[in-house]
Protein backbone atom coordinates (compact mmCIF):
# COMPACT_ATOMS: atom_id res chain seq x y z
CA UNK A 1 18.74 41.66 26.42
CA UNK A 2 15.03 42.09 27.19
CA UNK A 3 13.84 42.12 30.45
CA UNK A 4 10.64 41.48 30.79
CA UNK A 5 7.55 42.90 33.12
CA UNK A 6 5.43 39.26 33.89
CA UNK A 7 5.47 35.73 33.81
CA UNK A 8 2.16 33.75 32.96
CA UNK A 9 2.52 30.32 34.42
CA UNK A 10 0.83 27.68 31.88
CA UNK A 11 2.48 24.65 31.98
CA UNK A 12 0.07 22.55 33.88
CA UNK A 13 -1.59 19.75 32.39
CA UNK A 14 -5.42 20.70 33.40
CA UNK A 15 -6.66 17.41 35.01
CA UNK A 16 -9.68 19.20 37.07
CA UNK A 17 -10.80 19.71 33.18
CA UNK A 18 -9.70 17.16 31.26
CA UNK A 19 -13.00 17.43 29.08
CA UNK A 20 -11.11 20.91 27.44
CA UNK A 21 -7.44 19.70 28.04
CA UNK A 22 -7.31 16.12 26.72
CA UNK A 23 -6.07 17.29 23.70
CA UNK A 24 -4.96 21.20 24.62
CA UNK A 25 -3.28 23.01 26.94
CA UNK A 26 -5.61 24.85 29.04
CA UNK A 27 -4.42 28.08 27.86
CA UNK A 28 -5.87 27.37 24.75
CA UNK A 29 -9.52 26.33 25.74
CA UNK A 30 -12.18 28.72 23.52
CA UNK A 31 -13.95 30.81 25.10
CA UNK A 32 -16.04 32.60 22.87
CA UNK A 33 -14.57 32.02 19.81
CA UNK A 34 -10.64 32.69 21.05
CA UNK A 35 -8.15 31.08 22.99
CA UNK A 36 -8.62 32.03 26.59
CA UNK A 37 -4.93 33.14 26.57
CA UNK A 38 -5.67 35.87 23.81
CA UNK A 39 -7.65 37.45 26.57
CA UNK A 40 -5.07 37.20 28.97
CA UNK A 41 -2.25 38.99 26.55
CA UNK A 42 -5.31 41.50 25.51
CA UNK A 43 -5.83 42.28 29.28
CA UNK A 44 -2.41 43.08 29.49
CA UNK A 45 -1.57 45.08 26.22
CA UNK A 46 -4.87 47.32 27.68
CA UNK A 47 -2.52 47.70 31.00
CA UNK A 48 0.20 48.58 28.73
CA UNK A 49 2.57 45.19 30.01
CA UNK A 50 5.00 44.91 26.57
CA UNK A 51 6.96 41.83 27.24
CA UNK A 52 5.76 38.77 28.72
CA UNK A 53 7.33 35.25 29.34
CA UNK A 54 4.89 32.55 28.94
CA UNK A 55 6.06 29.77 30.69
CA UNK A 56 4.93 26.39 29.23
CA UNK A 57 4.79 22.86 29.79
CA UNK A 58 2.01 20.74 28.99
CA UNK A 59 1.54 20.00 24.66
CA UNK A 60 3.44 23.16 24.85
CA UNK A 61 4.05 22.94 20.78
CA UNK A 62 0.42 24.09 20.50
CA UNK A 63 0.63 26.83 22.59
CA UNK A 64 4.46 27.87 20.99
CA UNK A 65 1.97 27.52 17.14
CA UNK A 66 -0.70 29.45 18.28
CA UNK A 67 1.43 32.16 19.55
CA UNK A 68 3.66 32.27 16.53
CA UNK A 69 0.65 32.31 14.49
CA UNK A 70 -1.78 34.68 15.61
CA UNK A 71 0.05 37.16 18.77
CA UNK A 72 1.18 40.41 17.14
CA UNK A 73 0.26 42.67 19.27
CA UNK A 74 2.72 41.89 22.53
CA UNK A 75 5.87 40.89 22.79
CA UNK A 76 5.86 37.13 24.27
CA UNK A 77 8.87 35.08 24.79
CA UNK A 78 7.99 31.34 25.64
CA UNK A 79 10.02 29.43 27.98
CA UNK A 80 9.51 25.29 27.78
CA UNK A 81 9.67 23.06 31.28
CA UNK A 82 10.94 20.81 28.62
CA UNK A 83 10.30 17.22 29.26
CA UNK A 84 9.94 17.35 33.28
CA UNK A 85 7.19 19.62 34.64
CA UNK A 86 9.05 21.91 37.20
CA UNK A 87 5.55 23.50 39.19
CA UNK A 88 5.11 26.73 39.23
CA UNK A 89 7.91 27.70 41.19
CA UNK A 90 10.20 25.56 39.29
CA UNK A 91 9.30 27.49 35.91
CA UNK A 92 9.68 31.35 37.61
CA UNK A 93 13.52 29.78 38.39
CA UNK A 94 14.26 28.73 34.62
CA UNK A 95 12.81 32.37 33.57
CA UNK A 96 14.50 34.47 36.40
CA UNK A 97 17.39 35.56 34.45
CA UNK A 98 15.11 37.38 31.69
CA UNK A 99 12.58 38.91 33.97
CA UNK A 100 13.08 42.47 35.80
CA UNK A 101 13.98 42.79 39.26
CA UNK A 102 10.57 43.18 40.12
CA UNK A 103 8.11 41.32 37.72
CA UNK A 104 4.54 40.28 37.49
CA UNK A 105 3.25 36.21 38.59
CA UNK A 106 0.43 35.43 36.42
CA UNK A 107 -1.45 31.95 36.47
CA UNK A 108 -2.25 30.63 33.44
CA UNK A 109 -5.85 29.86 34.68
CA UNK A 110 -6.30 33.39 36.38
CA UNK A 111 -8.59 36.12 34.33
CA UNK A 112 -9.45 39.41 36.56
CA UNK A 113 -9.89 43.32 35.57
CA UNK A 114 -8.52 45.87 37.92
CA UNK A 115 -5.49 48.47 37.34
CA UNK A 116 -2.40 45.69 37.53
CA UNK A 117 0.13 48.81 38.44
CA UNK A 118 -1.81 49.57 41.43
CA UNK A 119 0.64 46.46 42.67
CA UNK A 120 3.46 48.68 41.77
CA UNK A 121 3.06 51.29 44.69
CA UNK A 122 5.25 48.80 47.14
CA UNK A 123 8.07 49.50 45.63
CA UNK A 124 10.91 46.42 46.62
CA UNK A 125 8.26 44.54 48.37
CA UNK A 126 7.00 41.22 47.33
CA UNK A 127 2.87 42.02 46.82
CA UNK A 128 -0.05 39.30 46.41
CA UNK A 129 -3.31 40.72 44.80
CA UNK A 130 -5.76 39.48 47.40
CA UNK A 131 -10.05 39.12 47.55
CA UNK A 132 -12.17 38.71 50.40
CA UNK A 133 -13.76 35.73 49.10
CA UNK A 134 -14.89 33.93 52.08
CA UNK A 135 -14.77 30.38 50.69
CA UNK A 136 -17.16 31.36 47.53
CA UNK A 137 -15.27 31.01 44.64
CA UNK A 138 -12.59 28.52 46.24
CA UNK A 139 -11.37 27.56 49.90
CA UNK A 140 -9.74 31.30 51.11
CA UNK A 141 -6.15 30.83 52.11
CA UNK A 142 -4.78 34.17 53.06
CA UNK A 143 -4.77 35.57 56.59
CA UNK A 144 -4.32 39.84 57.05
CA UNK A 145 -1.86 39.98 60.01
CA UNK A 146 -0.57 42.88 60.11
CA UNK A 147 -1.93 46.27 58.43
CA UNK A 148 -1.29 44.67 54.58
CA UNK A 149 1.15 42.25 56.13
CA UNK A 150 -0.30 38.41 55.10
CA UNK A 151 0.06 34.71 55.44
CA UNK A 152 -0.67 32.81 53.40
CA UNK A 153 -1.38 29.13 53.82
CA UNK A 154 -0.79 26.32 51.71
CA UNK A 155 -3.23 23.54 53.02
CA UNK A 156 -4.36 24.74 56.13
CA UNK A 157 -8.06 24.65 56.35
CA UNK A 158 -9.46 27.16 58.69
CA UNK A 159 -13.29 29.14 58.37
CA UNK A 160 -11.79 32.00 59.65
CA UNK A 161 -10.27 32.70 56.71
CA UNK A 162 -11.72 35.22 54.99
CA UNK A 163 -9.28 35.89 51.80
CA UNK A 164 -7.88 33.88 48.55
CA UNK A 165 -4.77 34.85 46.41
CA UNK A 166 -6.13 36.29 43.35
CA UNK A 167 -4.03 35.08 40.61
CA UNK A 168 -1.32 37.53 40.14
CA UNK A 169 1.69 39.28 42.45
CA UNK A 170 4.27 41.43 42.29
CA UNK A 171 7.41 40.11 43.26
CA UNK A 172 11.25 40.92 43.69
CA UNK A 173 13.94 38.07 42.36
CA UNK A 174 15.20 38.14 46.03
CA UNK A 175 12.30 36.47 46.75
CA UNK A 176 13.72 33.51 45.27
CA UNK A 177 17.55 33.86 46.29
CA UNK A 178 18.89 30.54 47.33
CA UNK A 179 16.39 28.47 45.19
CA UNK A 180 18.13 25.82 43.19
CA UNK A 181 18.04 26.03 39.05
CA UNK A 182 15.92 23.29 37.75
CA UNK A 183 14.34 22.74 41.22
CA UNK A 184 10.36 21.57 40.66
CA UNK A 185 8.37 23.08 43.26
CA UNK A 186 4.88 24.35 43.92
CA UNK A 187 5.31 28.77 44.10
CA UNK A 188 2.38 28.57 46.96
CA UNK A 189 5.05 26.46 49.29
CA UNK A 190 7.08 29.49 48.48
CA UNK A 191 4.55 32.25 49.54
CA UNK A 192 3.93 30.25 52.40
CA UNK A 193 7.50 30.12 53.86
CA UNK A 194 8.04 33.75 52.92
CA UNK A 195 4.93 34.66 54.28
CA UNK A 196 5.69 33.95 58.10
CA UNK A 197 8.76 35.67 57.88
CA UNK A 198 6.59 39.16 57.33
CA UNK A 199 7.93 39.24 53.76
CA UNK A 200 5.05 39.28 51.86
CA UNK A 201 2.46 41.66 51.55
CA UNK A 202 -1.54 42.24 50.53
CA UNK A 203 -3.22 44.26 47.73
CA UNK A 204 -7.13 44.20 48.10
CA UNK A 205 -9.01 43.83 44.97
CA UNK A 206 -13.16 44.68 44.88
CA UNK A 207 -13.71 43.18 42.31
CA UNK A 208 -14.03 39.28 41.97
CA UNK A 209 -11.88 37.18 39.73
CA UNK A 210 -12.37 34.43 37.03
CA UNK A 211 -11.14 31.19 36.60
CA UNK A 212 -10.91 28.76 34.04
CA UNK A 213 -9.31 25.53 36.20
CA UNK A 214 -13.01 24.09 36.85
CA UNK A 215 -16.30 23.81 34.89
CA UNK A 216 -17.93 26.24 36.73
CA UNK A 217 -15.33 28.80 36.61
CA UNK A 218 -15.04 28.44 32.78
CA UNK A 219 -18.83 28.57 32.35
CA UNK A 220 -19.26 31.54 34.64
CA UNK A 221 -15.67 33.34 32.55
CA UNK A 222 -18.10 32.95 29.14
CA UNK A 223 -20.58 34.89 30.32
CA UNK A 224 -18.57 37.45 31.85
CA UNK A 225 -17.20 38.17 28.64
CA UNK A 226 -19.79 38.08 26.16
């Protein structure tokens, strides 16, 4: 069996922007004349990831179509919530058994460009690309303990935070040992628990990130890449 490198985690339904998703996943909002998850799968072919798990929920017929229709160029295996939305965290669970013992976290509204392996050099350890962001681009929820030790916070709100999780991490299945199949949870509850136990770790990324889970973000992503 296939074991595969990453997980991209699309299954939500897209409500912040519903003008794109009423009808579509958000996975498959245009920008610039192709789905915005053809430049996620481009991204990583160019960081030479072979086998992804797409992880779908939300009209996820559309997304299995376009996939089946127009992706030649990776391997991608998609993996249906089926008709209850499990989270994010719920979704890694249903995939576990196919990924690697380390594997990639991907959100399915995350774009970025920076060397992806550079997450790699920790070995066993559970690794969150991180950017100081300082509240720009969203509220930042990450704290830097420890040397590259983190916490990261689910809803606390504090200025003093000067870091936000950047879309993707590296992480081993142990993280989720003792996580019930078919539980629907949040992943960010997850990296918050783990997180005060000194478990998880912090991978600085210069350069900024894009988004397409607001207006703004998307606007700003079709510029970026034109």
């Amino acid at each position: 069996m296939i074991k595969y490198d990453i997980i991209i985690l699309s299954g939500g339904k897209g409500t912040r922007v519903k003008k794109f998703t009423k009808n579509k996943p958000k996975c498959l909002i245009d920008i610039n004349g192709k789905p915005f998850l053809y430049h996620q799968l481009k991204y990583l072919k160019k960081n030479n990831l072979k086998n992804v798990i797409l992880s779908v929920g939300y009209l996820s017929e559309m997304v299995e179509e376009y996939v089946k229709k127009n992706i030649d160029f990776i391997n991608v295996k998609i993996i249906s919530d089926g008709k209850k939305l499990l989270g994010t965290g719920g979704a890694i669970i249903k995939s576990i058994n196919y990924m690697k013992k380390n594997f990639y976290v991907m959100y399915g509204d995350s774009y970025f460009d920076f060397n992806i392996k550079k997450l790699k050099q920790n070995n066993n350890r559970s690794i969150m690309a991180i950017y100081k962001n300082e509240n720009k681009y969203d509220r930042s929820n990450i704290e830097i303990v420890d040397n590259d030790i983190i916490h990261y916070y689910k809803s606390k709100t504090n200025n003093e935070l000067l870091y936000i999780d950047y879309g993707v991490s590296y992480l081993n299945k142990a993280f989720f040992k003792g996580v019930k199949k078919d539980s629907k949870f949040d992943l960010s509850v997850l990296f918050d628990k783990i997180s005060r136990r000194n478990l998880l770790k912090g991978y600085v990324v210069k350069k900024r990130f894009y988004e397409i889970g607001s207006y703004h973000g998307i606007k700003e992503l079709i510029n970026y890449l034109k």
